[in-house]
PDB file of N, CA and C in Angstrom:
ATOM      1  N   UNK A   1     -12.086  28.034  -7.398  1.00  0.00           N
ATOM      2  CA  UNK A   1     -11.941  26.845  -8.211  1.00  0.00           C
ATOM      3  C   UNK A   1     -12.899  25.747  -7.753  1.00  0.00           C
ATOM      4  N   UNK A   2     -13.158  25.569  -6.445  1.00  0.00           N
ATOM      5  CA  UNK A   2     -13.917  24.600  -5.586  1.00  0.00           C
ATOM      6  C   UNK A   2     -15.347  24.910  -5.497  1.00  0.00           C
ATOM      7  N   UNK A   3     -16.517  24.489  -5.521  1.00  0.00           N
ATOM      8  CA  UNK A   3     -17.269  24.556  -5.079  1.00  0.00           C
ATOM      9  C   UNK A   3     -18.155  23.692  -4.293  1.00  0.00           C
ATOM     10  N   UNK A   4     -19.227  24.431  -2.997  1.00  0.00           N
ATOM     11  CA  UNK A   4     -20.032  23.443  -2.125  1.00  0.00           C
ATOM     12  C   UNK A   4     -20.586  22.528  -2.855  1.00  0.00           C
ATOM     13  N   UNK A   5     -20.179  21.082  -2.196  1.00  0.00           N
ATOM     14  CA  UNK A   5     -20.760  19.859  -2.299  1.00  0.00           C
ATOM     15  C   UNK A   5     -20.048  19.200  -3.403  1.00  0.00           C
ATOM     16  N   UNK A   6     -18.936  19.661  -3.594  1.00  0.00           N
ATOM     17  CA  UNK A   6     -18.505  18.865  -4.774  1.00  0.00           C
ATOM     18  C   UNK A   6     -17.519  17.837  -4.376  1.00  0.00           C
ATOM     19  N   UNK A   7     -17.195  16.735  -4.925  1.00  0.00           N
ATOM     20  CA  UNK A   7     -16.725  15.689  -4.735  1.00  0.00           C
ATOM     21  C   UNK A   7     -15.498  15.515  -5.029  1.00  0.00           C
ATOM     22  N   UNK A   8     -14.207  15.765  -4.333  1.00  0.00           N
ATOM     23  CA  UNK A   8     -13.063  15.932  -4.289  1.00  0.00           C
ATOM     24  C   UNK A   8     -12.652  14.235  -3.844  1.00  0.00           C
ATOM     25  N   UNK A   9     -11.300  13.717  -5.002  1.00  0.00           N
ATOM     26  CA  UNK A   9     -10.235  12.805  -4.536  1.00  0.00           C
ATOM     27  C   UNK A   9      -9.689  12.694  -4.027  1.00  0.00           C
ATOM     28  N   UNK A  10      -8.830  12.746  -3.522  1.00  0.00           N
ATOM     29  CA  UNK A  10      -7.358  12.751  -3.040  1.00  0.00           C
ATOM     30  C   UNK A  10      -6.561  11.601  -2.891  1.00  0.00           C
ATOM     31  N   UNK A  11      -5.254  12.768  -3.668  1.00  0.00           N
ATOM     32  CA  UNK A  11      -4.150  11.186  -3.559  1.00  0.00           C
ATOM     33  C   UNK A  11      -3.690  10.954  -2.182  1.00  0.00           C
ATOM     34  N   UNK A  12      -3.800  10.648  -0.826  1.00  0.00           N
ATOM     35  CA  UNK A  12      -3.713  10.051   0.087  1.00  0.00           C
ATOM     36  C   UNK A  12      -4.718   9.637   0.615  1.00  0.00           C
ATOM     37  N   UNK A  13      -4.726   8.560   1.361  1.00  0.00           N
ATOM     38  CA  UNK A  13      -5.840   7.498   1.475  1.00  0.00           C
ATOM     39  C   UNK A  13      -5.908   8.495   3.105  1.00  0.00           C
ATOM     40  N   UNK A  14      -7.066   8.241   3.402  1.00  0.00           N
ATOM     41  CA  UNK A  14      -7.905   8.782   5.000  1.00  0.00           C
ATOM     42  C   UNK A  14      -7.436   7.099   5.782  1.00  0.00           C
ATOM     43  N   UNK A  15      -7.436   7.351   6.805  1.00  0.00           N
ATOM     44  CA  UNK A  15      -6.918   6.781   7.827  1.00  0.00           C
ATOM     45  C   UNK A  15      -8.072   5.352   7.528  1.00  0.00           C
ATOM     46  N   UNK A  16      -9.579   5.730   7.360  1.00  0.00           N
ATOM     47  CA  UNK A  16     -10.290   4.646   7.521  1.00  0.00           C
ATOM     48  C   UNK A  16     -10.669   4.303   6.092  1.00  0.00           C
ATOM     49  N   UNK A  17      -9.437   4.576   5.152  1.00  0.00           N
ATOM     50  CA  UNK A  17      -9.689   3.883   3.725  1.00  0.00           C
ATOM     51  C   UNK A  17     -10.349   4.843   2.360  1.00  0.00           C
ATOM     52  N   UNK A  18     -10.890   5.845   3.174  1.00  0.00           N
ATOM     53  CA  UNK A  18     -11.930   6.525   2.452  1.00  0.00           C
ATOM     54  C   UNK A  18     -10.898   7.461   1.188  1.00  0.00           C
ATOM     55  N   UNK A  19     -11.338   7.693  -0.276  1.00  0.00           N
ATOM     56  CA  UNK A  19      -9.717   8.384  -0.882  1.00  0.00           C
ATOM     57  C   UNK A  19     -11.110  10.018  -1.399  1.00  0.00           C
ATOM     58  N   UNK A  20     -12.108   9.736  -1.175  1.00  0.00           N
ATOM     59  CA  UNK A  20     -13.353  10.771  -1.455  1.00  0.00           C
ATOM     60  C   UNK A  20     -13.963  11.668  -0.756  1.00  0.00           C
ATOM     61  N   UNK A  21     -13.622  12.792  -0.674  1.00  0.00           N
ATOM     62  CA  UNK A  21     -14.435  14.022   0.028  1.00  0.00           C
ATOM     63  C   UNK A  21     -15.152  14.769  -0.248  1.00  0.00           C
ATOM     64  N   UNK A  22     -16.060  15.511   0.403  1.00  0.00           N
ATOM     65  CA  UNK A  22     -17.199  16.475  -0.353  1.00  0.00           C
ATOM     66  C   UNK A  22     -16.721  17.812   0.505  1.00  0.00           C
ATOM     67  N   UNK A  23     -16.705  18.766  -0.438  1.00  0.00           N
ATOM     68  CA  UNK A  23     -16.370  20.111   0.268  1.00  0.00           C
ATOM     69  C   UNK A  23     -17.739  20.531   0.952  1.00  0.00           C
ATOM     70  N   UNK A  24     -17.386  21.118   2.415  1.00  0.00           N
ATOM     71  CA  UNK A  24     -18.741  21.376   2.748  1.00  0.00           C
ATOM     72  C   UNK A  24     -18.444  23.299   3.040  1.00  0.00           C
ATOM     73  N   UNK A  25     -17.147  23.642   3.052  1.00  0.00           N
ATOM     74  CA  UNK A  25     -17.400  25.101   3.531  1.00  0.00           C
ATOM     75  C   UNK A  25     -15.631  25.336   2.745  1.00  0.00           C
ATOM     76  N   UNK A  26     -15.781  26.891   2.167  1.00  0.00           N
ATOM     77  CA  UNK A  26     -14.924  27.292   1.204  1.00  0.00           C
ATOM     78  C   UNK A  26     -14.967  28.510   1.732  1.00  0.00           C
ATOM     79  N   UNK A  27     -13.393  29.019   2.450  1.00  0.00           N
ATOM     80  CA  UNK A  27     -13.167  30.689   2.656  1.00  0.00           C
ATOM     81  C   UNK A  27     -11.622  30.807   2.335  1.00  0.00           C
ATOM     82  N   UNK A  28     -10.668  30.746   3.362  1.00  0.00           N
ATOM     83  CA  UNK A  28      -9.424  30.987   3.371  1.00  0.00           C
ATOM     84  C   UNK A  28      -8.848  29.962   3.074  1.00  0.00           C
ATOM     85  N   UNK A  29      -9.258  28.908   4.186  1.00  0.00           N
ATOM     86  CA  UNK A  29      -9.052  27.302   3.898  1.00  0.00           C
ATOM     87  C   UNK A  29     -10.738  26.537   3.480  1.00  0.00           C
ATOM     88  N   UNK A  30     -10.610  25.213   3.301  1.00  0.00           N
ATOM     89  CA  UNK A  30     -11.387  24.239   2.757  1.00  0.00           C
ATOM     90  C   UNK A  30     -11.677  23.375   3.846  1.00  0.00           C
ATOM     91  N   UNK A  31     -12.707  23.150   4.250  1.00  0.00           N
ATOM     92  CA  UNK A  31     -13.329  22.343   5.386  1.00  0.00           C
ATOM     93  C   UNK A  31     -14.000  21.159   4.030  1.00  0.00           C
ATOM     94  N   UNK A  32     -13.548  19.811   4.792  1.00  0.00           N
ATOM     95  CA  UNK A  32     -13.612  18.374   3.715  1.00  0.00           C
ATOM     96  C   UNK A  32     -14.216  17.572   4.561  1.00  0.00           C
ATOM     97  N   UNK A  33     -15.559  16.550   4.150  1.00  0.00           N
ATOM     98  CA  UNK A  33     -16.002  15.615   4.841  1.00  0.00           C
ATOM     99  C   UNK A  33     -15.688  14.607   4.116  1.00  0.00           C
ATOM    100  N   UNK A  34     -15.253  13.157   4.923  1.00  0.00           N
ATOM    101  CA  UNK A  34     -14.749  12.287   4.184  1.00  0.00           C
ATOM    102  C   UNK A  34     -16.200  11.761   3.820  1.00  0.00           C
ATOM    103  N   UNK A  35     -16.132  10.938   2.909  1.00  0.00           N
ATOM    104  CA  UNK A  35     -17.095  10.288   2.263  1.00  0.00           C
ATOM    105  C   UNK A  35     -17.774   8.899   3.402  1.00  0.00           C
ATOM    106  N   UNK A  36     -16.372   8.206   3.504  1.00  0.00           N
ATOM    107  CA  UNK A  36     -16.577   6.774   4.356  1.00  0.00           C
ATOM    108  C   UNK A  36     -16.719   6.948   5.297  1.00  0.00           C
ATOM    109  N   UNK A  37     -16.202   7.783   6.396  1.00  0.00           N
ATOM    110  CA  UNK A  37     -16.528   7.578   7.952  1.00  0.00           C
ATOM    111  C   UNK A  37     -17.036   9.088   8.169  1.00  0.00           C
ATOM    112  N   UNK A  38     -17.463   9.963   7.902  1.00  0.00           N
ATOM    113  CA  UNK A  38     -17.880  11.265   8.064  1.00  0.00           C
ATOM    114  C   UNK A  38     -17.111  12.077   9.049  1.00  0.00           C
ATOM    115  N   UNK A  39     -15.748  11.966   8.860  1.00  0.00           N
ATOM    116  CA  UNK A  39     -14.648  13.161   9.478  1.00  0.00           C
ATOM    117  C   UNK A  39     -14.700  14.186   8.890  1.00  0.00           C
ATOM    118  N   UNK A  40     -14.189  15.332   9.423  1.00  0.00           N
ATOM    119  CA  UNK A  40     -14.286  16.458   9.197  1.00  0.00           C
ATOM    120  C   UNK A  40     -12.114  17.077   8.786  1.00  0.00           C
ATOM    121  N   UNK A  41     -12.013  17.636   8.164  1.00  0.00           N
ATOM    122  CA  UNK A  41     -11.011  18.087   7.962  1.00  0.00           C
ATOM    123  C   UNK A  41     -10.557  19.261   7.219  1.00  0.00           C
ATOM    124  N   UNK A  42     -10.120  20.199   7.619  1.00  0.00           N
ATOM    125  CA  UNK A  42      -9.554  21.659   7.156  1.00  0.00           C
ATOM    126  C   UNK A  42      -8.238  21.609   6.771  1.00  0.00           C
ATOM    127  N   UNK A  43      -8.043  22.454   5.085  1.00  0.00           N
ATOM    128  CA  UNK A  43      -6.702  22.149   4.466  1.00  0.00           C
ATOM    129  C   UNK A  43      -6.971  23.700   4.010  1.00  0.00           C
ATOM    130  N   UNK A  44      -5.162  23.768   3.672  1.00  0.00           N
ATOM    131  CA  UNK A  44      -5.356  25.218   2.806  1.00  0.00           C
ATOM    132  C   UNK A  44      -5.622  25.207   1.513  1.00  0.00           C
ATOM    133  N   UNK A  45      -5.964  26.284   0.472  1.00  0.00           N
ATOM    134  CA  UNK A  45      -7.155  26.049  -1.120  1.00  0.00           C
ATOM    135  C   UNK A  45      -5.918  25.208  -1.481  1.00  0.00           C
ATOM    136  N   UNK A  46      -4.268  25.948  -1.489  1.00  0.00           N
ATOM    137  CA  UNK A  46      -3.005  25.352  -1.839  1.00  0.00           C
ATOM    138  C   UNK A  46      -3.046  23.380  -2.112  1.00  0.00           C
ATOM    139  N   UNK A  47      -3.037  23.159  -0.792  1.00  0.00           N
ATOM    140  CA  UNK A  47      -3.043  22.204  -0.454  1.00  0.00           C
ATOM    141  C   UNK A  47      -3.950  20.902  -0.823  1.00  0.00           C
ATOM    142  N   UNK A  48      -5.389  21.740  -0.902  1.00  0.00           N
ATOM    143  CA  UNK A  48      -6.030  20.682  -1.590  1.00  0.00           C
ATOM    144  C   UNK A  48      -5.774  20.745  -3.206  1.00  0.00           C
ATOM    145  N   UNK A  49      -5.312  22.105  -4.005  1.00  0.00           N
ATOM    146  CA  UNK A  49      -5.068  21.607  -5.088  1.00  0.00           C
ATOM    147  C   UNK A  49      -3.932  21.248  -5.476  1.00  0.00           C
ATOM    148  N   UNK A  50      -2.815  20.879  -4.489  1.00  0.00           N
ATOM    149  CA  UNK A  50      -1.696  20.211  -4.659  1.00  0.00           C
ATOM    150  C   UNK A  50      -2.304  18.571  -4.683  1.00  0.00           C
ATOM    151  N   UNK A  51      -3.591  18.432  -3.994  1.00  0.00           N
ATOM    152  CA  UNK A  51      -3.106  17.207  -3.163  1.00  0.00           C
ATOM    153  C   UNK A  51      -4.541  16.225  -3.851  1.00  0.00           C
ATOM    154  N   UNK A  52      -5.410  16.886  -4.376  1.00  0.00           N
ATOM    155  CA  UNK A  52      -6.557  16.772  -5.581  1.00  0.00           C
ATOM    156  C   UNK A  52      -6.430  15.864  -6.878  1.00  0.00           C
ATOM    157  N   UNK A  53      -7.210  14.715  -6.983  1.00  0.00           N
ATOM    158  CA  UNK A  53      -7.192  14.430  -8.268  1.00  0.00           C
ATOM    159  C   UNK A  53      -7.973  15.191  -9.126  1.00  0.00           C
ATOM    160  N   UNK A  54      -7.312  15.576 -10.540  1.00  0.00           N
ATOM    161  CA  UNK A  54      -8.408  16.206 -11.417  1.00  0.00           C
ATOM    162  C   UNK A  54      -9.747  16.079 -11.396  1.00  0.00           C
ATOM    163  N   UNK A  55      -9.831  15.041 -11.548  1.00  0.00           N
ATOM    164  CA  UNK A  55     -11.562  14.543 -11.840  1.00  0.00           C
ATOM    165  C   UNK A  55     -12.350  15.176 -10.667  1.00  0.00           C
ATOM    166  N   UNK A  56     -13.606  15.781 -10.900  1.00  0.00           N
ATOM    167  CA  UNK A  56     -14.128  15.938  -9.487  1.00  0.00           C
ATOM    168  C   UNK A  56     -15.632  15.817 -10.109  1.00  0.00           C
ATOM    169  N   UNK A  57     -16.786  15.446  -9.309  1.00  0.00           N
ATOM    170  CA  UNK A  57     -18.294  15.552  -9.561  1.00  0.00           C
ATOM    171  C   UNK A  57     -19.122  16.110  -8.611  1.00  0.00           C
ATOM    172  N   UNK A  58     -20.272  16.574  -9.206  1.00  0.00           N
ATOM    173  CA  UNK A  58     -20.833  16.845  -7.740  1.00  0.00           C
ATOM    174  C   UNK A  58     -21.812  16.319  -6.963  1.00  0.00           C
ATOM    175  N   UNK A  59     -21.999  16.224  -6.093  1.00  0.00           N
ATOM    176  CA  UNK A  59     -22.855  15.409  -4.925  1.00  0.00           C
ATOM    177  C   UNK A  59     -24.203  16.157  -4.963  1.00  0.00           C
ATOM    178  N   UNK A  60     -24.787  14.583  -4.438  1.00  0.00           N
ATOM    179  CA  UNK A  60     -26.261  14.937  -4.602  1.00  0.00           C
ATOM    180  C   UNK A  60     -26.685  16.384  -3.468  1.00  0.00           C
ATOM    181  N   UNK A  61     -27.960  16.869  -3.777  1.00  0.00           N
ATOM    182  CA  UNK A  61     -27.935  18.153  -2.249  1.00  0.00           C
ATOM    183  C   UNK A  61     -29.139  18.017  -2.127  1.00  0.00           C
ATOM    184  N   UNK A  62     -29.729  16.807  -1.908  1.00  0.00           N
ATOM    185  CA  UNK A  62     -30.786  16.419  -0.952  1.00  0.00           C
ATOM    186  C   UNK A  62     -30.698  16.234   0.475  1.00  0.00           C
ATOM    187  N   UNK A  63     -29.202  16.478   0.449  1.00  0.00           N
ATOM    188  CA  UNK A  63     -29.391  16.335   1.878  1.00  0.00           C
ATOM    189  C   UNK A  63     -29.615  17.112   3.008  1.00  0.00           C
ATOM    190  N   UNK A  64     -29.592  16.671   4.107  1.00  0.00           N
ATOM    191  CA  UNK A  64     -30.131  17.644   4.816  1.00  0.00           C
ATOM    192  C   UNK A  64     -29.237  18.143   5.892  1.00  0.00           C
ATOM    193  N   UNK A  65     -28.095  18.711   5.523  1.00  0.00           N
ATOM    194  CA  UNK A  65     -27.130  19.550   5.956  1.00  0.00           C
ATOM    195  C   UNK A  65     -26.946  20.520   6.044  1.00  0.00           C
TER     196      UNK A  65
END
């Protein structure tokens, strides 16, 4: 359902405000970089699409990651 670099919501706010993540790695679970402070965080697929706003876009991939 997910794919790299795409720009995931979520309805709970990140500790440092941030509510926007970019998926950076997709297997069993979902590895999520926050947008605002660049944390790293692993959820199960479940979980992020429990926990997901619909809307999603995708991020630029100029970068150099």
């Amino acid at each position: 359902m997910y794919e790299l670099n795409t720009i995931v919501v979520l309805k709970k706010i990140h500790p440092c405000g941030g509510k926007e993540w970019k998926i950076v790695r997709v297997g069993a679970d979902v590895k999520l970089q926050c947008l605002t402070c660049g944390k790293y965080v692993n959820l199960m697929r479940d979980e992020v699409r429990r926990m997901a706003v619909p809307q999603t876009k995708q991020a630029e991939t100029g970068e150099g990651m």
